[in-house]
C-alpha atoms as a PDB file:
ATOM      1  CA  UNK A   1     -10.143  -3.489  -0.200  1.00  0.00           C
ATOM      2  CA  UNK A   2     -10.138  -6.671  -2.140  1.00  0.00           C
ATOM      3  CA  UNK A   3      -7.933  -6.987  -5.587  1.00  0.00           C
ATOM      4  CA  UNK A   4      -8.419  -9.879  -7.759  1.00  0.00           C
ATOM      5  CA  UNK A   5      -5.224 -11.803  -9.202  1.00  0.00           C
ATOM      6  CA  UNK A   6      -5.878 -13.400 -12.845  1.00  0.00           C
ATOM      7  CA  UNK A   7      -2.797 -16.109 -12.404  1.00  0.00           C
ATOM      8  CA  UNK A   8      -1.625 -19.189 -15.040  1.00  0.00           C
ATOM      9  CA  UNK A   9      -3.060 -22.013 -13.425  1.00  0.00           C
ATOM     10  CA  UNK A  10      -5.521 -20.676 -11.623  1.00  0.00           C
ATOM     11  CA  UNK A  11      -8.448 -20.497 -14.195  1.00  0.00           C
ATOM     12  CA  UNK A  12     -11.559 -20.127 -12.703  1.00  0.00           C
ATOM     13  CA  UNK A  13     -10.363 -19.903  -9.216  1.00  0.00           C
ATOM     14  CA  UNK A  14     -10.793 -17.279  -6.827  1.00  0.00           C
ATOM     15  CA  UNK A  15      -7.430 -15.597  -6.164  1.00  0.00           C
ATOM     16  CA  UNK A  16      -8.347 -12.314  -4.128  1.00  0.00           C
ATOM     17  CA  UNK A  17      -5.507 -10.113  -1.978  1.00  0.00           C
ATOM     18  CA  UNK A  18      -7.318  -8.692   0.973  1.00  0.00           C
ATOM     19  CA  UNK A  19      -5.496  -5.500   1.938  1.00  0.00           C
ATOM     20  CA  UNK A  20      -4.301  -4.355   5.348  1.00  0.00           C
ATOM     21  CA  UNK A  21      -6.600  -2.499   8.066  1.00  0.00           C
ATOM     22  CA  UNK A  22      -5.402  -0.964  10.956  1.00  0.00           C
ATOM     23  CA  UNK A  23      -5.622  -4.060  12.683  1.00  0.00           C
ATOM     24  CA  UNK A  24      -5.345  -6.907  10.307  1.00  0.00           C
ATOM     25  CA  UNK A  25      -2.115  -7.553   7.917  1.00  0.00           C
ATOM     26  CA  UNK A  26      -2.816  -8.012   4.481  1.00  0.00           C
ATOM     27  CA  UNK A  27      -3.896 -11.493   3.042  1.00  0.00           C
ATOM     28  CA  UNK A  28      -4.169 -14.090   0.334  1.00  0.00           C
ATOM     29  CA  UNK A  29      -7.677 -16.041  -0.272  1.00  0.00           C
ATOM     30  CA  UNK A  30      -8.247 -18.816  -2.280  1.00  0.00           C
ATOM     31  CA  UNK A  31     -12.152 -18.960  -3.308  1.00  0.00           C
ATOM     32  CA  UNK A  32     -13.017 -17.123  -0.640  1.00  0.00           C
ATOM     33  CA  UNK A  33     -10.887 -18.868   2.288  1.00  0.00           C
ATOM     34  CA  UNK A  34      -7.418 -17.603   3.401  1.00  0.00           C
ATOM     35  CA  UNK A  35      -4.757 -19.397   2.252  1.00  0.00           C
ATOM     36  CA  UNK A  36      -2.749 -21.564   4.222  1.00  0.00           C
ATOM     37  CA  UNK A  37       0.800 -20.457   5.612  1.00  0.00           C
ATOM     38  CA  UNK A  38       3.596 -21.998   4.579  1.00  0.00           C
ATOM     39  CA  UNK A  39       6.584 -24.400   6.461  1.00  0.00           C
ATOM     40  CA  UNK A  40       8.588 -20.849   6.167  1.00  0.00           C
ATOM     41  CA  UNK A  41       7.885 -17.560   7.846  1.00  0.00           C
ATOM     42  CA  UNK A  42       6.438 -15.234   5.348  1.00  0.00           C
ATOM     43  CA  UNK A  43       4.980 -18.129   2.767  1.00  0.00           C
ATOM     44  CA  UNK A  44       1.589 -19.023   1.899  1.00  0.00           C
ATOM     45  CA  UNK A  45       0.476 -22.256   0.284  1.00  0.00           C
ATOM     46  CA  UNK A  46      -1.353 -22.360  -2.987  1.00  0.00           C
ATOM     47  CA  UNK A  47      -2.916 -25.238  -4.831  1.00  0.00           C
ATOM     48  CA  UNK A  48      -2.653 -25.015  -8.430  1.00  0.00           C
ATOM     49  CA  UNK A  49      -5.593 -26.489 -11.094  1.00  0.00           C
ATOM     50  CA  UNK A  50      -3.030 -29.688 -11.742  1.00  0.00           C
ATOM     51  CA  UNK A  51      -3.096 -30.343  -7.928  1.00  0.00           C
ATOM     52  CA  UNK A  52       0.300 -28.455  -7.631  1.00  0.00           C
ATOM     53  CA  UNK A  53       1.558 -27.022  -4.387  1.00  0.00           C
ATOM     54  CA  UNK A  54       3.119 -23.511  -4.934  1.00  0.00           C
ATOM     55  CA  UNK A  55       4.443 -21.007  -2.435  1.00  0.00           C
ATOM     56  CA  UNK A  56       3.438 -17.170  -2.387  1.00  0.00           C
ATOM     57  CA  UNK A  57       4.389 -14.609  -0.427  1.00  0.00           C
ATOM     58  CA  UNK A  58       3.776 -10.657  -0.028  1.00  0.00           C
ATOM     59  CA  UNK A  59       6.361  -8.287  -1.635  1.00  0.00           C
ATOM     60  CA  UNK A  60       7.038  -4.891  -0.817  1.00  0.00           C
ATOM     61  CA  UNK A  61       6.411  -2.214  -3.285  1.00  0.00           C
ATOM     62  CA  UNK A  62       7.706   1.680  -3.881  1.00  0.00           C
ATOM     63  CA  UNK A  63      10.315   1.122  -1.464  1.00  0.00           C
ATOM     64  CA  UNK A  64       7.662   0.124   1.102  1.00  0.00           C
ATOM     65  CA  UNK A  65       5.309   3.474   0.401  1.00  0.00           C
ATOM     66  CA  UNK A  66       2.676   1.555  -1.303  1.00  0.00           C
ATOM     67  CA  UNK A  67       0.350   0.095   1.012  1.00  0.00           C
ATOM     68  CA  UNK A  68      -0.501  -2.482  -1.587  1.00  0.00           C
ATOM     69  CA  UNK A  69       1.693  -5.059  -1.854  1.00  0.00           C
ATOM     70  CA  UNK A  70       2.434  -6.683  -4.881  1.00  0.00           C
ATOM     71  CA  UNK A  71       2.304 -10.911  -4.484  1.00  0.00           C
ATOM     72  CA  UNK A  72       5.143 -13.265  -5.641  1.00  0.00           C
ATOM     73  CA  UNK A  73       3.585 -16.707  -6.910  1.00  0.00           C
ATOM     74  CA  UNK A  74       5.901 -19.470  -7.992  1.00  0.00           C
ATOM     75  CA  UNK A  75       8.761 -17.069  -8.466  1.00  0.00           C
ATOM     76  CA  UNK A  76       6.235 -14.680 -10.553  1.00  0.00           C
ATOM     77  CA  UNK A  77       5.300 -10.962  -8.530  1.00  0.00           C
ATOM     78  CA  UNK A  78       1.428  -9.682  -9.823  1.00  0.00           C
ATOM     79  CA  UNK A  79       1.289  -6.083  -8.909  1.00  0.00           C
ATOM     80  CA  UNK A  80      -2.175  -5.457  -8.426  1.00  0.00           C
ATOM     81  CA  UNK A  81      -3.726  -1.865  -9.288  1.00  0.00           C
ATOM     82  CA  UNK A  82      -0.439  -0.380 -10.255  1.00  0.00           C
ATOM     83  CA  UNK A  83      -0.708   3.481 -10.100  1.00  0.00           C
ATOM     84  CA  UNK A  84       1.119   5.239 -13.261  1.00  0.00           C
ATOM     85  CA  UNK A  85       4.452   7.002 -12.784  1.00  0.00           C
ATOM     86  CA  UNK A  86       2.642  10.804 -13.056  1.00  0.00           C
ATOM     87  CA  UNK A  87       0.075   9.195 -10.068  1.00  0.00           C
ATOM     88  CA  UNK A  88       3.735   8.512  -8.054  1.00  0.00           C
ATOM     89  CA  UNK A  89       5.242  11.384  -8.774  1.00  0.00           C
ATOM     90  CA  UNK A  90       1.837  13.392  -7.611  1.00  0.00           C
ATOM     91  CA  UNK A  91       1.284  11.646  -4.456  1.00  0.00           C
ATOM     92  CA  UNK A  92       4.735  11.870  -3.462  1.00  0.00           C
ATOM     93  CA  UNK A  93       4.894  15.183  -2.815  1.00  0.00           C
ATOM     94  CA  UNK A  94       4.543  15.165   0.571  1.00  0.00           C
ATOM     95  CA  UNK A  95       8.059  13.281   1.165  1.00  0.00           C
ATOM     96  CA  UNK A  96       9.487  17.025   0.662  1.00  0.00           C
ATOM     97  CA  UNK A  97       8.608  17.509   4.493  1.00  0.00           C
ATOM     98  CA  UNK A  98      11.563  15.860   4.973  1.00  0.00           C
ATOM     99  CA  UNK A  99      13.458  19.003   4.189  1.00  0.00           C
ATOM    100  CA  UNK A 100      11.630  21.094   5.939  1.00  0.00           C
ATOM    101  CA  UNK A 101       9.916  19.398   8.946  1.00  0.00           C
ATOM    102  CA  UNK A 102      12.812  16.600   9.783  1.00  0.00           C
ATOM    103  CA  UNK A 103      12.056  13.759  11.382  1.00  0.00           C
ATOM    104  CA  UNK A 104       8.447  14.936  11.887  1.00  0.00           C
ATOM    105  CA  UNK A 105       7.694  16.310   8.422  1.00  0.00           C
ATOM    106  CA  UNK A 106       9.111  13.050   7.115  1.00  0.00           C
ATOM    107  CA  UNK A 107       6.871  11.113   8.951  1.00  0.00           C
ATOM    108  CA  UNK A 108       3.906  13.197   7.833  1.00  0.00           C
ATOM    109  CA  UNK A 109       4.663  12.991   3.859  1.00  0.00           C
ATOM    110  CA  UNK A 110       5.187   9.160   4.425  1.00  0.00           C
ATOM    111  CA  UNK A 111       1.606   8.832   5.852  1.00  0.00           C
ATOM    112  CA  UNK A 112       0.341  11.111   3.464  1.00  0.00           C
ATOM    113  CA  UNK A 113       1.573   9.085   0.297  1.00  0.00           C
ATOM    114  CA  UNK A 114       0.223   6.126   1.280  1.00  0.00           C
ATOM    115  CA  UNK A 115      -3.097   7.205   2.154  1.00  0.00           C
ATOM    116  CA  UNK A 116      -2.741   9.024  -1.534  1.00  0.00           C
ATOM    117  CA  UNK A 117      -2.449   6.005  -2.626  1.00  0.00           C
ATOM    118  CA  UNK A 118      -4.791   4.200  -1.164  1.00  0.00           C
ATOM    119  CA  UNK A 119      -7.284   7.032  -2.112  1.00  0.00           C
ATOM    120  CA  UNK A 120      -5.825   6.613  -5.703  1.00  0.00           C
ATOM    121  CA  UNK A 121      -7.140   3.122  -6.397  1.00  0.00           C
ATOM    122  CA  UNK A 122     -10.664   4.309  -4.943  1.00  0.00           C
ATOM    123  CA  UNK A 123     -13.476   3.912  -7.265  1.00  0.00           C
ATOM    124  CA  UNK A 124     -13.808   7.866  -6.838  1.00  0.00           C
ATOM    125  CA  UNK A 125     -14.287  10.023 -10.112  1.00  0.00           C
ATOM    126  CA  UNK A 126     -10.521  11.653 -11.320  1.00  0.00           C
ATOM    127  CA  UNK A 127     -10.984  14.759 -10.427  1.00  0.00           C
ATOM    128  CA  UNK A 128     -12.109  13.627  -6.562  1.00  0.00           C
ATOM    129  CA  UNK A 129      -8.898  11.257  -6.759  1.00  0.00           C
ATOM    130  CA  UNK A 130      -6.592  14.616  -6.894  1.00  0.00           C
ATOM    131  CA  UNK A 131      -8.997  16.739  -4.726  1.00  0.00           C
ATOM    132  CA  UNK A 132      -8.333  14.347  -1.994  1.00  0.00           C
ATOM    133  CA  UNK A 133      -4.829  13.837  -2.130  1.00  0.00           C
ATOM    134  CA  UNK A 134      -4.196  17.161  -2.945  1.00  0.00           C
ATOM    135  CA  UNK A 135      -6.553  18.130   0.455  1.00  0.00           C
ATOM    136  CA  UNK A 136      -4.280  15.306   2.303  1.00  0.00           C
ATOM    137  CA  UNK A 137      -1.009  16.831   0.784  1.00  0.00           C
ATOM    138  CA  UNK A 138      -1.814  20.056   2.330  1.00  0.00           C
ATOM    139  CA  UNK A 139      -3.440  18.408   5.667  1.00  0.00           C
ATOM    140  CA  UNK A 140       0.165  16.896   6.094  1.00  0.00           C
ATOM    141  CA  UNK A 141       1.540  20.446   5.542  1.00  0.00           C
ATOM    142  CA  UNK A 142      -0.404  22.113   7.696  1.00  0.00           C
ATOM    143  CA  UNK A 143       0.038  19.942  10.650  1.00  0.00           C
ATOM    144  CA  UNK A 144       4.184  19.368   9.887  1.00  0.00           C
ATOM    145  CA  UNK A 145       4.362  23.253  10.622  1.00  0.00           C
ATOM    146  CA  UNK A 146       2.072  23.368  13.846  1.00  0.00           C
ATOM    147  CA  UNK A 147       4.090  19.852  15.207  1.00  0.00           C
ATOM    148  CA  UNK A 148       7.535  21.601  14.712  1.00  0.00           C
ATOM    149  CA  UNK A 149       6.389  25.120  15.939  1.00  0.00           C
ATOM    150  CA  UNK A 150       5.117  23.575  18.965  1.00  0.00           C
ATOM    151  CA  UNK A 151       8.336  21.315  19.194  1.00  0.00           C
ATOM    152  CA  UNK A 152      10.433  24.779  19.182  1.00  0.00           C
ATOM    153  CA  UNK A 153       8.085  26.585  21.338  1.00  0.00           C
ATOM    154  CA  UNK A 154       8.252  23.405  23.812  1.00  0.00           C
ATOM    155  CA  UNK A 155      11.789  23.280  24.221  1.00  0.00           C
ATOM    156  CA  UNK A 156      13.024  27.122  23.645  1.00  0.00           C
ATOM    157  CA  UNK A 157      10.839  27.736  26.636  1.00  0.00           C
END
């Protein structure tokens, strides 16, 4: 997915962050060509309007849960699509499989929130929004409590 950035001194320029795929790390363009990386691991060069040189780089969000990450620009982070806290607290359900699936269940809810909340900022009506992370809430569920019966059946054997 592509998220526009509206930045000071970047009127009428294309600032876009291209999200992460399964292969391919997330990414900054600059009307329409990926930015350039920077003399330091983790930067990416910017040209401002006034002909300015500014460093960006990615920043974690949600402890690392969101998927999205927000962008730091000249000391500035833009957060694109935040999701409200009731959205949060919703999709983050699944991290209770922590209690009661261990290391598996926790590994579960953490896939399951952030493919909530990549589902979240879909274009998809409301109601489909909650379906689906609802339907992936209980997917993670469901297949926490076959993993760790199978793990215990495995080993008591």
């Amino acid at each position: 997915m592509q998220y526009s950035l509206t930045v000071d001194g970047f009127e009428g320029r294309q600032l876009v962050l291209e999200t992460a795929g399964l292969v391919r790390a997330a990414r900054l363009l600059q009307d329409g060509e990926p930015a350039p990386r920077g003399a330091k691991r983790g930067m990416i060069v910017l040209r401002r309007n006034d002909g300015r040189v500014v460093e960006a780089r990615f920043k974690q969000r949600a402890l690392g849960f969101d998927p999205i990450p927000g962008v730091e620009i000249d000391g500035t982070v833009f957060a694109p699509a935040p999701l409200r806290w009731f959205q949060w607290l919703w999709l983050s359900l699944p991290l209770l499989l922590i209690f009661a699936g261990g290391a598996i269940g926790g590994l579960l809810g953490i896939l399951a929130v952030r493919l909530s909340a990549r589902v979240f900022r879909s274009s998809r009506s409301g109601r489909t929004r909650y379906a689906l992370t609802a339907t992936i809430s209980l997917a993670a569920v469901l297949i926490s409590v076959v993993a760790v019966a199978a793990l215990g059946a495995a080993t008591s054997g």
